[in-house]
N, C-alpha and C. Protein backbone atom coordinates (compact mmCIF):
# COMPACT_ATOMS: atom_id res chain seq x y z
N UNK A 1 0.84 -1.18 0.00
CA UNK A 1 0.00 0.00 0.00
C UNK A 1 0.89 1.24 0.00
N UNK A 2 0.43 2.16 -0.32
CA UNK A 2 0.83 3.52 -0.15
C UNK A 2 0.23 4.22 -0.19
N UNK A 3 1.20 5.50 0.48
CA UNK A 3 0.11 7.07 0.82
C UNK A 3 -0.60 6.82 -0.10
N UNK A 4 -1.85 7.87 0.46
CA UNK A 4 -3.02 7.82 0.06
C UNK A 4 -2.68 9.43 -0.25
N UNK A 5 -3.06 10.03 -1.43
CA UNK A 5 -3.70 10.93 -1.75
C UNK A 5 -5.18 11.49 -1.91
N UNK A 6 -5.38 13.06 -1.79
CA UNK A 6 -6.71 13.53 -2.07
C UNK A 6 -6.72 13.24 -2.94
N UNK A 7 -8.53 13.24 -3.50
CA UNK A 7 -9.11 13.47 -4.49
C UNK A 7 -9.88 14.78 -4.80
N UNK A 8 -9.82 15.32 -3.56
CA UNK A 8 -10.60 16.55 -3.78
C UNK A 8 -10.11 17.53 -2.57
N UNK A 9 -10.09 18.61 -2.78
CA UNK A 9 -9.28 19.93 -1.86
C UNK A 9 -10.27 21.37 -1.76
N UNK A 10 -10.40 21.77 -0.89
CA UNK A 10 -11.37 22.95 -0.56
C UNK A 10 -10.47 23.78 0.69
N UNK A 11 -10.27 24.91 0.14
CA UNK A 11 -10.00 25.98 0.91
C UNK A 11 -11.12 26.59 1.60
N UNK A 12 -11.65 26.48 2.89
CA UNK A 12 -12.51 26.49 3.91
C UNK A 12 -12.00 27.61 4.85
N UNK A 13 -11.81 28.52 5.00
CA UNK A 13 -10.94 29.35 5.54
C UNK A 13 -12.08 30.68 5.12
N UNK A 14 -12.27 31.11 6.13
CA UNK A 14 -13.29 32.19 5.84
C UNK A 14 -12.73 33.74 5.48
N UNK A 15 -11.60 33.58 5.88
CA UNK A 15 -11.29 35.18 5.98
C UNK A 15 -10.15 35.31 4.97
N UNK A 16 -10.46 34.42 3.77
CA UNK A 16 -9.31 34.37 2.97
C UNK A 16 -7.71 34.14 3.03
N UNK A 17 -7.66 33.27 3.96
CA UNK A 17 -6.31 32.81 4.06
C UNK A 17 -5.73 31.56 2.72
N UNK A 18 -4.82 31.76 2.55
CA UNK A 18 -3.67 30.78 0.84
C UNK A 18 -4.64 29.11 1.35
N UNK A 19 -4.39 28.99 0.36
CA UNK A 19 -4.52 26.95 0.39
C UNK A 19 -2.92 26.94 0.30
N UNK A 20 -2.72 25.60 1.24
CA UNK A 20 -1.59 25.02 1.52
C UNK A 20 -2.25 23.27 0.98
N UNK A 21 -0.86 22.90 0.46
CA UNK A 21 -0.92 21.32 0.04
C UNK A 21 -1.52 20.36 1.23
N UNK A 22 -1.96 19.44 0.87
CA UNK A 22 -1.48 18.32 1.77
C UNK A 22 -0.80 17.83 2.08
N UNK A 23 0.39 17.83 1.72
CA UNK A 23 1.64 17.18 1.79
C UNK A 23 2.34 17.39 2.83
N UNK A 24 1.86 18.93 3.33
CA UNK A 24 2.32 19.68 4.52
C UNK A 24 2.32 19.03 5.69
N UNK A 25 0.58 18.98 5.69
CA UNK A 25 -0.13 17.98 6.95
C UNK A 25 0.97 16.27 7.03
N UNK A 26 0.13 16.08 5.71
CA UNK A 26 0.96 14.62 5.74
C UNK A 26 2.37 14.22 6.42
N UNK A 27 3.47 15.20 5.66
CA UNK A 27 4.87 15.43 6.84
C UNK A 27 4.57 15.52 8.14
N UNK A 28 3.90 15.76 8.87
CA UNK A 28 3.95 15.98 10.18
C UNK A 28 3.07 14.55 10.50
N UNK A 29 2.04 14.08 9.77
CA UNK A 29 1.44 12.86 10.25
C UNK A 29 2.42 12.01 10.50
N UNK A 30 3.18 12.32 9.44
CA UNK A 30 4.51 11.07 9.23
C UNK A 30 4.84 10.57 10.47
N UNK A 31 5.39 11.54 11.31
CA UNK A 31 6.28 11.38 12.17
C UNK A 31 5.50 10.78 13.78
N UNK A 32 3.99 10.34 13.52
CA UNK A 32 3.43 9.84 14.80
C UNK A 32 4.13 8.60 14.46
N UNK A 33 4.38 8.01 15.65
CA UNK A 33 3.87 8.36 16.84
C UNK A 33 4.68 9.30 18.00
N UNK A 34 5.92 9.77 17.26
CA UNK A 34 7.31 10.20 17.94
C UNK A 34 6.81 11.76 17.74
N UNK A 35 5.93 12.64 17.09
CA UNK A 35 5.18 13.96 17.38
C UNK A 35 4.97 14.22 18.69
N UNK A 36 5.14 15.08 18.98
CA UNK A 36 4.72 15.97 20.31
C UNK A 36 2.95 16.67 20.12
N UNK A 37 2.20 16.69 20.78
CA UNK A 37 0.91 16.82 20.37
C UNK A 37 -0.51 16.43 21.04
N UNK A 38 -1.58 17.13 21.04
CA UNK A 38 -2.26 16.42 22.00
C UNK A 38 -3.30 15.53 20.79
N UNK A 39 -4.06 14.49 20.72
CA UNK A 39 -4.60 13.83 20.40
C UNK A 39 -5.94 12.66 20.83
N UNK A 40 -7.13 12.86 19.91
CA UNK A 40 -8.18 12.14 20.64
C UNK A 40 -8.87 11.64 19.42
N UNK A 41 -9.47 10.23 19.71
CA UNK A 41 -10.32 9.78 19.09
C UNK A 41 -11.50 9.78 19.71
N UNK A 42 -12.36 10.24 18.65
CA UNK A 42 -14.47 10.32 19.19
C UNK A 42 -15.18 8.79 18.42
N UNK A 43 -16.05 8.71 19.38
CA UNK A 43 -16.55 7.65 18.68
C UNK A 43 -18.01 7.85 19.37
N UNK A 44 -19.21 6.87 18.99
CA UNK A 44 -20.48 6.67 19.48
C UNK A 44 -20.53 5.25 20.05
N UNK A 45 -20.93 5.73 21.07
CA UNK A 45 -21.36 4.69 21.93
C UNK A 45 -22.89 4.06 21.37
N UNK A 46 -23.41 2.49 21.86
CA UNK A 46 -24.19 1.94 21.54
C UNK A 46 -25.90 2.50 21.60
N UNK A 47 -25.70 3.21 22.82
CA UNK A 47 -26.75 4.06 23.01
C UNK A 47 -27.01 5.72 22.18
N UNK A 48 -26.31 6.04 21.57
CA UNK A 48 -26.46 7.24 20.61
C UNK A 48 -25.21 8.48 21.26
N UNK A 49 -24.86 8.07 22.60
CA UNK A 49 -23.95 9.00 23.20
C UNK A 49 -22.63 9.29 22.56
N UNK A 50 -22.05 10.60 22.73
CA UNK A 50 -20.90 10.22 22.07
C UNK A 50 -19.59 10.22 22.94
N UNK A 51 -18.36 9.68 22.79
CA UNK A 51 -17.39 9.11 23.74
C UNK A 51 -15.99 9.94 22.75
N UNK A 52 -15.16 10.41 23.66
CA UNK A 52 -13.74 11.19 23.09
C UNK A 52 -12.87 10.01 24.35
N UNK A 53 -11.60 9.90 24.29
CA UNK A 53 -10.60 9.57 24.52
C UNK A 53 -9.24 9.61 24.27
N UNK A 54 -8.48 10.42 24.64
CA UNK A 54 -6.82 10.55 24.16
C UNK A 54 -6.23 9.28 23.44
N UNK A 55 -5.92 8.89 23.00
CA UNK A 55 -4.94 8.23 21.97
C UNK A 55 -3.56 8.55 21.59
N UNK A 56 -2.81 7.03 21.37
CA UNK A 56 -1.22 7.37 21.13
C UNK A 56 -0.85 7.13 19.52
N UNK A 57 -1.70 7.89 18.55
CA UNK A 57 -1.65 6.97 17.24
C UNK A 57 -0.20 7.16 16.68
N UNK A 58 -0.13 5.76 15.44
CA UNK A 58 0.74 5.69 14.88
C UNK A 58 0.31 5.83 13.09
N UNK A 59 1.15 6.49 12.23
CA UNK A 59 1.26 6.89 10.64
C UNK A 59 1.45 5.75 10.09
N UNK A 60 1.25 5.23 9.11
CA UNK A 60 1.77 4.36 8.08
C UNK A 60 0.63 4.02 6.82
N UNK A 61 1.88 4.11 5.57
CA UNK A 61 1.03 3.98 4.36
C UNK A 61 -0.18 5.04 3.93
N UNK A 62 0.01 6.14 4.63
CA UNK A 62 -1.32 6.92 4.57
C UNK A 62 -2.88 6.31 5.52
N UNK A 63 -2.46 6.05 6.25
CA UNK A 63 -3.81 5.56 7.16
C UNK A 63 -2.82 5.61 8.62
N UNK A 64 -3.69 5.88 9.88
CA UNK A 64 -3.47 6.25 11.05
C UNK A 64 -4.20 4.48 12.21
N UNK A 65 -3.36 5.00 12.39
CA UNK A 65 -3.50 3.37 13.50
C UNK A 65 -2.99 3.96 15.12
N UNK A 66 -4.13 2.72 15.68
CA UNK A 66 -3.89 3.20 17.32
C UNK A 66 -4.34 1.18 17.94
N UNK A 67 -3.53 1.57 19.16
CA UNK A 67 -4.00 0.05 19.82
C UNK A 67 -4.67 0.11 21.10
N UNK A 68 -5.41 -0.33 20.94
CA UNK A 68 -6.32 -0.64 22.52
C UNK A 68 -6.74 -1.90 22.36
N UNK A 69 -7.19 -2.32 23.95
CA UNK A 69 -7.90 -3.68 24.55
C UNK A 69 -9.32 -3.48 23.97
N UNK A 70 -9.65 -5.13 23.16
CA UNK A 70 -10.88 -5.40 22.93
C UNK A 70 -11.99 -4.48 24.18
N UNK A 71 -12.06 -4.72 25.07
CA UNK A 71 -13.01 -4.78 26.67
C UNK A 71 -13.29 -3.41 26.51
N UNK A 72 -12.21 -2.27 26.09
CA UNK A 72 -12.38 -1.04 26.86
C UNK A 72 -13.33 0.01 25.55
N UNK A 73 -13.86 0.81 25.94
CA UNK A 73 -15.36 1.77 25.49
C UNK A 73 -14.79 1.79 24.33
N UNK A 74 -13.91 2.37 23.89
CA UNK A 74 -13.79 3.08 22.30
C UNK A 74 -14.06 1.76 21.68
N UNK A 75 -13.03 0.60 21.84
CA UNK A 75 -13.12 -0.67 20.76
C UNK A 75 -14.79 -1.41 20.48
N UNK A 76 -15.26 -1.18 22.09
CA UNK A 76 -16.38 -1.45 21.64
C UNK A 76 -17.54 -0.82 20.81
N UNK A 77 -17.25 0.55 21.24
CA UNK A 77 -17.95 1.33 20.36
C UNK A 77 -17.99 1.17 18.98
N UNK A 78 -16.35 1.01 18.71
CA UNK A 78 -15.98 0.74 16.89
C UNK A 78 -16.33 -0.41 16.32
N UNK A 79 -16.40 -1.39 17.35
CA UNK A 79 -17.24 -2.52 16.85
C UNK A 79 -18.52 -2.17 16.44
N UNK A 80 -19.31 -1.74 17.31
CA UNK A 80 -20.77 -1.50 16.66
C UNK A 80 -20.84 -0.60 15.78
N UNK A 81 -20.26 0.30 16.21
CA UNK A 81 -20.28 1.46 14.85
C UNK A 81 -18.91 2.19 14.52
N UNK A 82 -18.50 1.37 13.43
CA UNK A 82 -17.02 1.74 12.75
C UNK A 82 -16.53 2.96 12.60
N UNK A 83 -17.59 4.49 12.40
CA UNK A 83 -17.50 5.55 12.53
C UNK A 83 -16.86 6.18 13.20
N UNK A 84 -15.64 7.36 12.77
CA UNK A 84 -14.83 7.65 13.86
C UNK A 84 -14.07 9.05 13.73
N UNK A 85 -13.75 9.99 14.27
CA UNK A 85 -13.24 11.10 14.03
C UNK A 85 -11.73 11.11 15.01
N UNK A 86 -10.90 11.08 14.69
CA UNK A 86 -9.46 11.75 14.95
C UNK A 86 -9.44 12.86 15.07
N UNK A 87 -9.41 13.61 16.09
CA UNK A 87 -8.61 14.76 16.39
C UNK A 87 -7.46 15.23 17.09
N UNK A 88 -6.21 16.21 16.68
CA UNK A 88 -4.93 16.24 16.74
C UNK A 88 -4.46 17.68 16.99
N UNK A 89 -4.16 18.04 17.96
CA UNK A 89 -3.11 18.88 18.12
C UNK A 89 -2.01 18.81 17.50
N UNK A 90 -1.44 18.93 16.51
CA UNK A 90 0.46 18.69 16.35
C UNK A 90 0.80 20.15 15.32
N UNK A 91 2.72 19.74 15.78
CA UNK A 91 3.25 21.05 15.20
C UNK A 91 2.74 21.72 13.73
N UNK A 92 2.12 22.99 13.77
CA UNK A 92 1.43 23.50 12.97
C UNK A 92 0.19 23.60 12.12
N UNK A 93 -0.14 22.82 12.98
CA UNK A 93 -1.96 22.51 12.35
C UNK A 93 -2.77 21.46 13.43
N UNK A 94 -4.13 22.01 13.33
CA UNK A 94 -5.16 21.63 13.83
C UNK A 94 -5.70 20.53 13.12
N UNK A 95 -5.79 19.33 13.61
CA UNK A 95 -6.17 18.15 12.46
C UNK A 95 -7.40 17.69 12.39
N UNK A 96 -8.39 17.23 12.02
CA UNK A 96 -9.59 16.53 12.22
C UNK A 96 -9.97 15.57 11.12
N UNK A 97 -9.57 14.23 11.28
CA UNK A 97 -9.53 13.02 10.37
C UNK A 97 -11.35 12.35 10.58
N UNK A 98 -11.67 11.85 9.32
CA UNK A 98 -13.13 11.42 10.09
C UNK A 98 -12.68 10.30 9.25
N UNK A 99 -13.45 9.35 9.32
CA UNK A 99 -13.21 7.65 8.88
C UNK A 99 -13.62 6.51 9.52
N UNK A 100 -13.45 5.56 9.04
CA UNK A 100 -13.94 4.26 9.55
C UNK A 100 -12.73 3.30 10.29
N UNK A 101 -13.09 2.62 11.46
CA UNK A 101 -11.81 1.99 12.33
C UNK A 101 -12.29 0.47 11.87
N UNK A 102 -10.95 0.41 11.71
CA UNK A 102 -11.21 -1.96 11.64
C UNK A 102 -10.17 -2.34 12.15
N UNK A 103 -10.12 -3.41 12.94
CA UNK A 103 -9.51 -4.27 13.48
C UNK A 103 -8.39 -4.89 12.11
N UNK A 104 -7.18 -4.49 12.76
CA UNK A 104 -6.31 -5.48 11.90
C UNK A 104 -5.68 -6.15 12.58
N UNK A 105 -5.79 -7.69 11.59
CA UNK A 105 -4.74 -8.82 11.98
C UNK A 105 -3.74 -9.60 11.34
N UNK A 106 -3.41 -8.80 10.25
CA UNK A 106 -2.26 -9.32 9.41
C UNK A 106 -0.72 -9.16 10.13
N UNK A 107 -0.63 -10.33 10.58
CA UNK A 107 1.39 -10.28 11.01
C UNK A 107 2.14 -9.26 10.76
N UNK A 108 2.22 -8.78 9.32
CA UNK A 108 3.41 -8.51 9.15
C UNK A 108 2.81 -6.98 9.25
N UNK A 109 1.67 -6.69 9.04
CA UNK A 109 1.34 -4.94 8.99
C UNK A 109 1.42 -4.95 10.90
N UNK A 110 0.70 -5.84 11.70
CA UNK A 110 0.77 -5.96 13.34
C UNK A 110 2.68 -5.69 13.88
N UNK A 111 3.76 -6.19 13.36
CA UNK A 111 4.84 -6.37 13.10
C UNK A 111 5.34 -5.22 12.96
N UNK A 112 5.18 -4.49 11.31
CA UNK A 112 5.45 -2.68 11.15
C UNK A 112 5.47 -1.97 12.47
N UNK A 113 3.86 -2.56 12.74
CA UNK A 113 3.16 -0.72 13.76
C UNK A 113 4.11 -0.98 15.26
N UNK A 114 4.24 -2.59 15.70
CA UNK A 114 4.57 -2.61 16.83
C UNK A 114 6.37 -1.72 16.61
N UNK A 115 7.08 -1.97 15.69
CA UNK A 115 8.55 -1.38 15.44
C UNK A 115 8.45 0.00 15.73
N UNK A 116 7.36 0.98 14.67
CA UNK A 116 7.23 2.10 14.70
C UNK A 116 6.99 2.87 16.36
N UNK A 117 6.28 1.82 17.42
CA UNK A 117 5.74 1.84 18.62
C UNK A 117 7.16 1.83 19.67
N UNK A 118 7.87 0.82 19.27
CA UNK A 118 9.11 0.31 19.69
C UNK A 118 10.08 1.52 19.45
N UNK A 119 10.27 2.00 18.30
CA UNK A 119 11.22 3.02 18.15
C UNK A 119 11.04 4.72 18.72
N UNK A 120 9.41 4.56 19.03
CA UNK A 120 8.60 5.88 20.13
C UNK A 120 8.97 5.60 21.71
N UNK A 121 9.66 4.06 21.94
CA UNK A 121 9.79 4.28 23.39
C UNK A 121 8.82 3.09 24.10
N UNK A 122 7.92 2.64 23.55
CA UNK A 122 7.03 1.84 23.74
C UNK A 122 7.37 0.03 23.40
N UNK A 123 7.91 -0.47 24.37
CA UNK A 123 8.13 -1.73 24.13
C UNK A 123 7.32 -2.84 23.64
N UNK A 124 6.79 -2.51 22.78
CA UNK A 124 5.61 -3.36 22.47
C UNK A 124 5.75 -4.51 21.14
N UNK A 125 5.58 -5.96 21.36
CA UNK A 125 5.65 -7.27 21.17
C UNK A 125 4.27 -7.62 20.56
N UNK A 126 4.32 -8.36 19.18
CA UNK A 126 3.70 -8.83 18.49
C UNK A 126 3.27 -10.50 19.14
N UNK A 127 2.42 -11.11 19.82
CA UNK A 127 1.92 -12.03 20.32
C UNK A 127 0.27 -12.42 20.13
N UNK A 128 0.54 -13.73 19.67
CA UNK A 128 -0.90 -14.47 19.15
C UNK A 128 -1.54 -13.45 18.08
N UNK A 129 -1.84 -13.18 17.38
CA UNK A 129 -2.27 -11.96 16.99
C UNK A 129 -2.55 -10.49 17.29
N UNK A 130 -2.42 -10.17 18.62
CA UNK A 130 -2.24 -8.86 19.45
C UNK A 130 -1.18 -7.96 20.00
N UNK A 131 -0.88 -7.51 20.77
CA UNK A 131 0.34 -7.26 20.83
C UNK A 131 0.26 -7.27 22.27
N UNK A 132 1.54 -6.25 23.06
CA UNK A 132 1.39 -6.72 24.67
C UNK A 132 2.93 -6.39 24.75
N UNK A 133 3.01 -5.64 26.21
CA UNK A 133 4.24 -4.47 26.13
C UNK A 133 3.55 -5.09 27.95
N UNK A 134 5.16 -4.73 28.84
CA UNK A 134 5.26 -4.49 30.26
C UNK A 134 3.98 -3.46 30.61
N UNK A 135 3.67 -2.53 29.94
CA UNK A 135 2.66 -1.30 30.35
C UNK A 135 1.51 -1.18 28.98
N UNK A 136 0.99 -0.10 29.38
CA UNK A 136 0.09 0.73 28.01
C UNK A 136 -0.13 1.91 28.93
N UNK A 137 -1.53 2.91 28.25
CA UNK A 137 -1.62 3.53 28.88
C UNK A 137 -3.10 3.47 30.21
N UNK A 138 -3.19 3.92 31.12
CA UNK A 138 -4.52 3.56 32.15
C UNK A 138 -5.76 3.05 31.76
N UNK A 139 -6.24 3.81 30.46
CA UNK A 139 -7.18 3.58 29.85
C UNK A 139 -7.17 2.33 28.60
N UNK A 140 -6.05 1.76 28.00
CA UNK A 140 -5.76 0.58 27.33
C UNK A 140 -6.16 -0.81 28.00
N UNK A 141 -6.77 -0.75 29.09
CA UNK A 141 -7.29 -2.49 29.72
C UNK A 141 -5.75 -2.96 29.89
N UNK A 142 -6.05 -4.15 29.83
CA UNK A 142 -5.05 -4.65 30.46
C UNK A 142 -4.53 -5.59 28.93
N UNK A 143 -3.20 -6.41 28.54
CA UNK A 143 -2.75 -6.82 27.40
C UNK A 143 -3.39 -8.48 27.47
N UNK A 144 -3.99 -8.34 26.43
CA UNK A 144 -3.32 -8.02 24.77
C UNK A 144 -4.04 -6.91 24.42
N UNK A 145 -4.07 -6.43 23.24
CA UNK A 145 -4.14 -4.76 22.84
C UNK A 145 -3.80 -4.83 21.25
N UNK A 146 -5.23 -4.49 20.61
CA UNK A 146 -5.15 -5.26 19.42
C UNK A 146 -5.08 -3.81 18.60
N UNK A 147 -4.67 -3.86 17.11
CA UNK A 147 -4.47 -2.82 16.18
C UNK A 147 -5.69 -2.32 15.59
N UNK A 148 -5.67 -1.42 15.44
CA UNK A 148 -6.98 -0.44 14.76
C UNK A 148 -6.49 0.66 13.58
N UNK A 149 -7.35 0.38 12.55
CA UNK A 149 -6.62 0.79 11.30
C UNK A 149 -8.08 1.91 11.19
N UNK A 150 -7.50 3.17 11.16
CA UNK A 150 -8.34 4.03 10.85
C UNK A 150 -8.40 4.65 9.24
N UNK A 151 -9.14 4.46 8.34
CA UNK A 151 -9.02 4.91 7.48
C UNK A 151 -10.03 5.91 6.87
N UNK A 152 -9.27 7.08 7.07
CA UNK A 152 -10.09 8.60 7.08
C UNK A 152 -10.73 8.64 5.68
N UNK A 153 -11.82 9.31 5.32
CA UNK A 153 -12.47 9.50 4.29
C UNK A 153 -12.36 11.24 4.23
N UNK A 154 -12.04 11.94 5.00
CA UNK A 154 -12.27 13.45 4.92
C UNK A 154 -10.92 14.06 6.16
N UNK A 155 -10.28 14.77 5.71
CA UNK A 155 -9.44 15.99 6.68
C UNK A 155 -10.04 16.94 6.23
N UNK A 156 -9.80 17.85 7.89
CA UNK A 156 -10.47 19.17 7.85
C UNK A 156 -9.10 19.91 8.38
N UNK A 157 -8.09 20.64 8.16
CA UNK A 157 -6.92 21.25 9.08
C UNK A 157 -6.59 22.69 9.10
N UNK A 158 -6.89 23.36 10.08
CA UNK A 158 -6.42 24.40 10.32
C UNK A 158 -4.84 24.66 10.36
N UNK A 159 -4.11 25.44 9.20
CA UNK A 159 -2.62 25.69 10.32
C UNK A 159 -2.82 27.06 10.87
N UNK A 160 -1.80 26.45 12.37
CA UNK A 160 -1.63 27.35 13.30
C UNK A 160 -0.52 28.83 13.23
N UNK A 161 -0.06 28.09 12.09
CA UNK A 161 0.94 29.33 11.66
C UNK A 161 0.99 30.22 10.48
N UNK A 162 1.56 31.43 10.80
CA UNK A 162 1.20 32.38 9.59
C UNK A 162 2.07 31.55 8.19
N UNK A 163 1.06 31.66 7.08
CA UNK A 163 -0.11 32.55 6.92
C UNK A 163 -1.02 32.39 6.65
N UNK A 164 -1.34 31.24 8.07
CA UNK A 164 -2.53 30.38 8.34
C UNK A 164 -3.32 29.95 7.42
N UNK A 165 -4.57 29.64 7.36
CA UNK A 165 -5.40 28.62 6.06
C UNK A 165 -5.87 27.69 6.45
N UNK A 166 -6.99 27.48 6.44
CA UNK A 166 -7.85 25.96 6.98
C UNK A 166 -7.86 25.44 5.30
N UNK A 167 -8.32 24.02 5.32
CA UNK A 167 -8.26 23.19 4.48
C UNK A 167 -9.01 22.24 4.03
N UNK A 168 -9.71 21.53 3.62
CA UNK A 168 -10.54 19.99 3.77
C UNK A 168 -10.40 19.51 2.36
N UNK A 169 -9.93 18.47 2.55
CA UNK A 169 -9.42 17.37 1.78
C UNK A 169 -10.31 16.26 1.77
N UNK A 170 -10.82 15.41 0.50
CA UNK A 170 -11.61 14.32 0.54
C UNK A 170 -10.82 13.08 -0.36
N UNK A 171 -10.57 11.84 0.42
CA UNK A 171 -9.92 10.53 0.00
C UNK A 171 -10.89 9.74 -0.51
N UNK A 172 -10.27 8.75 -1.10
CA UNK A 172 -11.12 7.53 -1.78
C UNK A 172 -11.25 6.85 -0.62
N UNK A 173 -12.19 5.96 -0.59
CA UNK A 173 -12.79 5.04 0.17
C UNK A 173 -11.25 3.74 0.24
């Protein structure tokens, strides 16, 4: 696989600020999970409510990945309803990814994310199909701690720096 490119680009910026590429954003996605940044995934709960939670995601191939325990709210949520919005603090832009989350269990992509995880500081081991590290974070349940492949259908990004410009970008399915 590889990056994913737009198919479609809209300068959304009310007060007339430049369109900036995507490519911009993308460089800085690159570098999760080792970004400095605050970060949350939203999701809906079974009952219509909706649920936010911090997240440690990781970049690859153009799609955003994060790991949590089957048991705990978000996974279950994404089980019932795959629907999902990313939102990101990081250097120079305001991010907001919307997309669908699936469970991945292919070895060798489980393998990639745990390295990329491993080289952030995070000791984390590819086992039975899940993975499983000495720790996670409070809210991760307890291990194993399975992969979640988010694959955004729409960015919306503000940058934070002059000479600023919001953005929204639309991907292929």
């Amino acid at each position: 696989m590889a990056e994913r490119e737009p198919i479609e680009s809209k300068n959304v910026d009310r007060y007339g600020g430049p369109d900036f590429p995507w490519s911009d954003v993308r460089d800085v996605l690159a570098g999760l999970p080792g970004v400095e940044g605050t970060m949350y995934l939203g999701t809906v709960r079974t009952d219509g409510r909706p649920h936010v939670t911090g997240i440690a995601p990781a970049w690859f191939d153009g799609d955003v990945y994060l790991v949590t325990g089957l048991n705990t709210l978000k996974a279950k949520n994404l089980a019932a309803r795959p629907d999902c919005t990313l939102v990101m603090r990081l250097p120079g832009f305001d991010v907001t990814l919307n997309g669908r989350a699936e469970v991945i269990r292919d070895p060798q992509l489980l393998e990639t994310l745990a390295a990329a995880y491993r080289e952030d500081g995070w000791p984390l081991e590819v086992k039975d199909g899940a993975m499983v590290a000495p720790y996670s974070a409070q809210t991760a349940g307890p291990p194993p701690w399975h992969l979640f492949r988010v694959r955004f259908k729409e960015a919306i990004v503000l940058r934070t720096q002059e000479p600023g410009g919001a953005m929204k970008w639309r991907f292929a399915d």
